[in-house]
C-alpha atoms as a PDB file:
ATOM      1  CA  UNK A   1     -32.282 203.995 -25.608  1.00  0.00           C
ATOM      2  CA  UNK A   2     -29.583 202.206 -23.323  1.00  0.00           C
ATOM      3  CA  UNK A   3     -30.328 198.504 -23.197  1.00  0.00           C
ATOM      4  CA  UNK A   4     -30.920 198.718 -19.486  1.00  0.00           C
ATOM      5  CA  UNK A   5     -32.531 201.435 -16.638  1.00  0.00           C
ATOM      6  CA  UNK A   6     -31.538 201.846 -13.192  1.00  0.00           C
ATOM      7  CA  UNK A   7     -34.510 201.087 -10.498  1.00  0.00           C
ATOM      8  CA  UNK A   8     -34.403 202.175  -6.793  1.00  0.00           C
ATOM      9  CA  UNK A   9     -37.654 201.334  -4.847  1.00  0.00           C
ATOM     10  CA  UNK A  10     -38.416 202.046  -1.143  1.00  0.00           C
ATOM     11  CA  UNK A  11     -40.687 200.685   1.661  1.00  0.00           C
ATOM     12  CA  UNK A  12     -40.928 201.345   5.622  1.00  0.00           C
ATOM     13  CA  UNK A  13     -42.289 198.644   7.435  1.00  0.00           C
ATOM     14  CA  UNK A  14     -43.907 198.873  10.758  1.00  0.00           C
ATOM     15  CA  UNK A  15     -41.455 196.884  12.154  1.00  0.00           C
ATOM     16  CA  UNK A  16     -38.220 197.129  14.140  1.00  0.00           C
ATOM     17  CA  UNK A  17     -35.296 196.780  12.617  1.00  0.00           C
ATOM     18  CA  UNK A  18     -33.746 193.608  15.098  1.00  0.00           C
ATOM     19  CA  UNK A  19     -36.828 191.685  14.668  1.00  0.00           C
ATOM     20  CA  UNK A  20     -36.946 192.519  10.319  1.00  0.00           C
ATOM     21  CA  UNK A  21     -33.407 191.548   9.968  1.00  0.00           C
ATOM     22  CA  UNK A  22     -34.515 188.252  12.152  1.00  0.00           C
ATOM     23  CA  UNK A  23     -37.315 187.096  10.006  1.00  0.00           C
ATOM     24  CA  UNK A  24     -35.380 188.430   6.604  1.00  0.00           C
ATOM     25  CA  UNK A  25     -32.443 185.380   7.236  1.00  0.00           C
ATOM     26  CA  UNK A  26     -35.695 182.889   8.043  1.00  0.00           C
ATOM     27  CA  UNK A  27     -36.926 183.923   4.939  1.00  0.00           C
ATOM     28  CA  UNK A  28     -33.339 183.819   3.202  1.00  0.00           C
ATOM     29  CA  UNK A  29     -33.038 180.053   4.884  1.00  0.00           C
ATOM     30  CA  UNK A  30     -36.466 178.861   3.305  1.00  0.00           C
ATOM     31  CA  UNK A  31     -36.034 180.327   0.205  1.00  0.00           C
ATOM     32  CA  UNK A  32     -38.771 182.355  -0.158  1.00  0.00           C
ATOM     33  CA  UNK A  33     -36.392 185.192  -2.190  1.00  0.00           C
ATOM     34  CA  UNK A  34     -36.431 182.848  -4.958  1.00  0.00           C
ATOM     35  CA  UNK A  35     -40.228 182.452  -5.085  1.00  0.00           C
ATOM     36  CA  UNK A  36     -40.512 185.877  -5.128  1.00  0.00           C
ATOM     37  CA  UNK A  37     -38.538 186.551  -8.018  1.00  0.00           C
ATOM     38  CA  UNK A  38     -40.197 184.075 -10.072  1.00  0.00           C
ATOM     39  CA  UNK A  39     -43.422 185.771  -9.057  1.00  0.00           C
ATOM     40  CA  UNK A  40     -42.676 189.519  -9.865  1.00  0.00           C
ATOM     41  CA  UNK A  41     -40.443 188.567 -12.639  1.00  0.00           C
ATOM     42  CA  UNK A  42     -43.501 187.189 -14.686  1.00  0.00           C
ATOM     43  CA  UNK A  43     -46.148 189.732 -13.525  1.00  0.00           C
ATOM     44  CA  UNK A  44     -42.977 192.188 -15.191  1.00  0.00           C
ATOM     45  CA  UNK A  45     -42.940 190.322 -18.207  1.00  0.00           C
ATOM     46  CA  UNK A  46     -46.564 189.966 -18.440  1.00  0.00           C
ATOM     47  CA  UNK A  47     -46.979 193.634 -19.013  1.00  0.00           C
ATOM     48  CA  UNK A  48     -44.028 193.977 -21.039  1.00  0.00           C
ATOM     49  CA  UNK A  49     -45.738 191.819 -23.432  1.00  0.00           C
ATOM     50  CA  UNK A  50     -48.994 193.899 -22.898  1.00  0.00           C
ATOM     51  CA  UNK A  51     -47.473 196.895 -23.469  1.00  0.00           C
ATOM     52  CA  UNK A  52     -44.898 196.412 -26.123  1.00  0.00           C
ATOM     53  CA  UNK A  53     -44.296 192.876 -27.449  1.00  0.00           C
ATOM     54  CA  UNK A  54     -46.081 189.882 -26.989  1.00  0.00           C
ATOM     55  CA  UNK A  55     -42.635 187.418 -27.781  1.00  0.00           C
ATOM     56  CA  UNK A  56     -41.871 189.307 -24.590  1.00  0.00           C
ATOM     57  CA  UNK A  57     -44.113 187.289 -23.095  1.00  0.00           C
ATOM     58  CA  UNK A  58     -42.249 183.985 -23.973  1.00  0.00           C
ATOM     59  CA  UNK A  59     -39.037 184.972 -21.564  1.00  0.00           C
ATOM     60  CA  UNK A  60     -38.998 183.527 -18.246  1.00  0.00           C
ATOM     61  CA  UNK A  61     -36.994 183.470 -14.935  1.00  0.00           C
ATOM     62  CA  UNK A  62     -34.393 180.517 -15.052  1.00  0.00           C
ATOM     63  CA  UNK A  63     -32.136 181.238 -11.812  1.00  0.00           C
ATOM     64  CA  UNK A  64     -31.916 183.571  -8.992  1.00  0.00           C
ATOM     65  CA  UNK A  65     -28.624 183.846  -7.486  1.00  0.00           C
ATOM     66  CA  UNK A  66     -28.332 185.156  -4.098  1.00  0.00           C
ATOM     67  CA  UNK A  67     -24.685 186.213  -2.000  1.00  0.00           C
ATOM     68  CA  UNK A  68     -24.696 185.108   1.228  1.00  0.00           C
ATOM     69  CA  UNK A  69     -26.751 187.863   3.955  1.00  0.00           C
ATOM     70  CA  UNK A  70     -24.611 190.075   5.307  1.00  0.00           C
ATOM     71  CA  UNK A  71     -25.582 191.709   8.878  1.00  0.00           C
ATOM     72  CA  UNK A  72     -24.280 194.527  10.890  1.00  0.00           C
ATOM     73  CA  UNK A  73     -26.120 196.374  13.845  1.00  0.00           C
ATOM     74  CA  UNK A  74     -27.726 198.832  11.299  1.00  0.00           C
ATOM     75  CA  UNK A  75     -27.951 196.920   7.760  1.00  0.00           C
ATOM     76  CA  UNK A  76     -29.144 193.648   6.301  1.00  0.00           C
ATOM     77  CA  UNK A  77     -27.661 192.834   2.873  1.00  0.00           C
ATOM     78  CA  UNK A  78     -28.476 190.582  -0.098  1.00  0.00           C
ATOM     79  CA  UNK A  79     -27.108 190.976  -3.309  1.00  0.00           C
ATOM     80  CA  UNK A  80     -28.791 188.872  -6.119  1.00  0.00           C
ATOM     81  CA  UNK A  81     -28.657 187.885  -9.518  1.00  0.00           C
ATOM     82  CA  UNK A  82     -31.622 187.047 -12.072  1.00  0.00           C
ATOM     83  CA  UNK A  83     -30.561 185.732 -14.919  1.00  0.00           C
ATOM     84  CA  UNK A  84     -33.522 184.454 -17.697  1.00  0.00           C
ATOM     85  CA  UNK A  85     -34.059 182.669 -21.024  1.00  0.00           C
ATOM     86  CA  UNK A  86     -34.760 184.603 -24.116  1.00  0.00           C
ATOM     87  CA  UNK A  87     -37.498 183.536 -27.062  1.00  0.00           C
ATOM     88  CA  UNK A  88     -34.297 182.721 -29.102  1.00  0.00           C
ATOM     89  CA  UNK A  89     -33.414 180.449 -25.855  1.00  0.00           C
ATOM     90  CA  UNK A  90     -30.082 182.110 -24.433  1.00  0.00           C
ATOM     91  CA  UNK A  91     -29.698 183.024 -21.254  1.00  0.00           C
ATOM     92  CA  UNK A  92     -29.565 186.862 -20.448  1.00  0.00           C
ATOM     93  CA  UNK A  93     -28.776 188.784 -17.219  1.00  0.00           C
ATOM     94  CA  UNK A  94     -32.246 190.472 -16.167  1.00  0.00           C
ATOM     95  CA  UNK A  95     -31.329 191.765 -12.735  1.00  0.00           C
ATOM     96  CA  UNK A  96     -28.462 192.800 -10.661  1.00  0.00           C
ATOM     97  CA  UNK A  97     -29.338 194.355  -7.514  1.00  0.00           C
ATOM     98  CA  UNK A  98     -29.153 195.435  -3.623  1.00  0.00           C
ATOM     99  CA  UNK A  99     -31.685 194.335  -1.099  1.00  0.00           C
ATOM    100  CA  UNK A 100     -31.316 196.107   2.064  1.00  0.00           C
ATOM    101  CA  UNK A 101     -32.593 196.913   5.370  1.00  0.00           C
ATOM    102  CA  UNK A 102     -32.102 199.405   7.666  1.00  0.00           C
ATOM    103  CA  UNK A 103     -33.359 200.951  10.864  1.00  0.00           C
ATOM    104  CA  UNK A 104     -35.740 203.883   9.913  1.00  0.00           C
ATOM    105  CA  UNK A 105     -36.960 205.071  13.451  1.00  0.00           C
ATOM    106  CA  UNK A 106     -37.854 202.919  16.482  1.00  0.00           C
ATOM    107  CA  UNK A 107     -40.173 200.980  15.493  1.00  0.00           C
ATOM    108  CA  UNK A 108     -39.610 201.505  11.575  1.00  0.00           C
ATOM    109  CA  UNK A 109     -37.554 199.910   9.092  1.00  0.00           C
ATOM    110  CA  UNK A 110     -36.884 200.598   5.477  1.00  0.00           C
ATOM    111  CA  UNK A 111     -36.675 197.916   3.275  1.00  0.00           C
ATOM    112  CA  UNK A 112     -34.939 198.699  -0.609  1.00  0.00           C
ATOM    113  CA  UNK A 113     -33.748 197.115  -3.512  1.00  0.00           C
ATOM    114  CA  UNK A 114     -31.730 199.500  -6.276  1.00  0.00           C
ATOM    115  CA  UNK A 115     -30.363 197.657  -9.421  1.00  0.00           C
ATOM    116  CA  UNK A 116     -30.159 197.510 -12.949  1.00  0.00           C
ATOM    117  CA  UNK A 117     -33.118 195.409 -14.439  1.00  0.00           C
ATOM    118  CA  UNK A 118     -32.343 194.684 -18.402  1.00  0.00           C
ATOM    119  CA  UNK A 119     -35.622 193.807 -20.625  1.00  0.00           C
ATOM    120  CA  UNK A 120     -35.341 190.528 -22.731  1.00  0.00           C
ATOM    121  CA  UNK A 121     -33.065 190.747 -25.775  1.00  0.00           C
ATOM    122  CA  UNK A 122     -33.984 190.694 -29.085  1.00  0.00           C
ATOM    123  CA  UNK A 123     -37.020 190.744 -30.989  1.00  0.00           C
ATOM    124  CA  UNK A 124     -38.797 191.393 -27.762  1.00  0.00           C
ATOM    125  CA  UNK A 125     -36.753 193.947 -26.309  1.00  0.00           C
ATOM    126  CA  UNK A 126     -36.308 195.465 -29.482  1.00  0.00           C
ATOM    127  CA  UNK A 127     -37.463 199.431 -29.882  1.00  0.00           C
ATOM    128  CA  UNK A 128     -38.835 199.595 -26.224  1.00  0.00           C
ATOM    129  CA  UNK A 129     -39.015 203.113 -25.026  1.00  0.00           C
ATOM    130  CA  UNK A 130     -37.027 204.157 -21.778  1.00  0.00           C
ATOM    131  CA  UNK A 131     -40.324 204.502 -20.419  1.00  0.00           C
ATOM    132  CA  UNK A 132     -41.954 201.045 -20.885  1.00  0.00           C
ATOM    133  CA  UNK A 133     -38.460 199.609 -19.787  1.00  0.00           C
ATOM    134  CA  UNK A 134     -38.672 201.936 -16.439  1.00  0.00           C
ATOM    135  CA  UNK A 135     -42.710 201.089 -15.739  1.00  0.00           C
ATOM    136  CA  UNK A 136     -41.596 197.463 -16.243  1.00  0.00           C
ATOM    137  CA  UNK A 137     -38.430 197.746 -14.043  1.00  0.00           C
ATOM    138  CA  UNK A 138     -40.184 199.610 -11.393  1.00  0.00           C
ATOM    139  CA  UNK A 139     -43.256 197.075 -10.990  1.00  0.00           C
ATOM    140  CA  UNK A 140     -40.707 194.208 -11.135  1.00  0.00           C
ATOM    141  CA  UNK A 141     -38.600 195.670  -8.047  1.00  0.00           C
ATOM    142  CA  UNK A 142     -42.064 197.084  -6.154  1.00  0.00           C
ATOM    143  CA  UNK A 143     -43.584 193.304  -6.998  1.00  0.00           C
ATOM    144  CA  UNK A 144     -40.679 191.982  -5.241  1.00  0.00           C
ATOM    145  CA  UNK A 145     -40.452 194.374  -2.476  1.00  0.00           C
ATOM    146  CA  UNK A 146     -44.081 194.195  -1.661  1.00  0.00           C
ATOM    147  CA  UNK A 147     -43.698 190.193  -1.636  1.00  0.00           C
ATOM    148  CA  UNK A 148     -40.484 190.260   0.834  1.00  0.00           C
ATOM    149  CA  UNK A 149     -42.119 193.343   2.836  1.00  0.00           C
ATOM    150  CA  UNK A 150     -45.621 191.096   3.551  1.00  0.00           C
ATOM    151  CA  UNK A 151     -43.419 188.097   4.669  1.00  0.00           C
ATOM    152  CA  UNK A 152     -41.039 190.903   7.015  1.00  0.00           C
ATOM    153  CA  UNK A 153     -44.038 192.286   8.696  1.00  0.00           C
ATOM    154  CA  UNK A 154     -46.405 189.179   9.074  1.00  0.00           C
ATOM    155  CA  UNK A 155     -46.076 185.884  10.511  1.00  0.00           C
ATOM    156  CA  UNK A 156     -46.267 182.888   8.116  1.00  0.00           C
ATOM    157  CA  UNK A 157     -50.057 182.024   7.426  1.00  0.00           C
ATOM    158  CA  UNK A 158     -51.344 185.382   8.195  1.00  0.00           C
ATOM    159  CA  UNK A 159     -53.383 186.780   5.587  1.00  0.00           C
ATOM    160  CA  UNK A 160     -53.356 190.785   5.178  1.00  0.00           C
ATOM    161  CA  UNK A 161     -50.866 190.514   2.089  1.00  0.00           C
END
């Protein structure tokens, strides 16, 4: 097994692209991307210690590093960083990815994040198949997405997320 899996996951949203790429720098701004992380990044680790490894369980999120948002007439770009703390307490790169929009149709845009997601060294990363890595990596990236994809399509305080 490689120590890492490549993770591409895709979303449209029933929005236009203009007014996505609008409310994606708000969100940028407020730091919502950051919240999210933390969020999908446990849920991730959760069942990577269900699955596989309980120590798993005893990683967590310490930073989320985001480039600056990058906008053209057809794309929205974020690249970010999530970098965590192992049970034996060093820090470990557990995310380097792509977060993109794009206009998908009219009134359609496709929101996706492709990466390389790395489980947590060690003892708990330690004789994980490719496929409990890949479930992991691809509930991590559709947490996120689904997280950044509610707060795209619906107005702060709405509920329907």
């Amino acid at each position: 097994m490689t120590d890492h899996t490549a993770v591409s996951v895709r979303v449209a949203l029933n929005t236009g692209f203009h007014a996505a790429r609008a409310r994606l720098k708000i969100l940028v701004e407020g730091g919502m991307l950051p919240r999210a992380s933390e969020v999908a990044y446990g849920e991730g680790i959760a069942g990577l210690a269900e699955l596989a490894d309980p120590s798993a369980g005893q990683t967590r999120l310490a930073d989320v590093c985001l480039e600056d948002l990058t906008e053209t007439d057809d794309c929205a770009h974020i690249a970010l960083q999530w970098e965590a703390i192992a049970t034996d307490g060093k820090l470990f790169t557990a995310l380097l990815a792509d977060l993109m929009l794009i206009p998908a149709g009219n009134q359609v845009t496709a929101l996706s994040m492709t990466g390389t997601y790395w489980p947590p060294p060690g003892r708990a990363g330690t004789g994980l198949g490719q496929a409990i890595v890949r479930r992991c990596a691809t509930a991590v990236i559709g947490s996120f997405l689904d997280s950044v994809a509610c707060e795209l399509v619906h107005s702060a305080g709405i509920a329907g997320c």
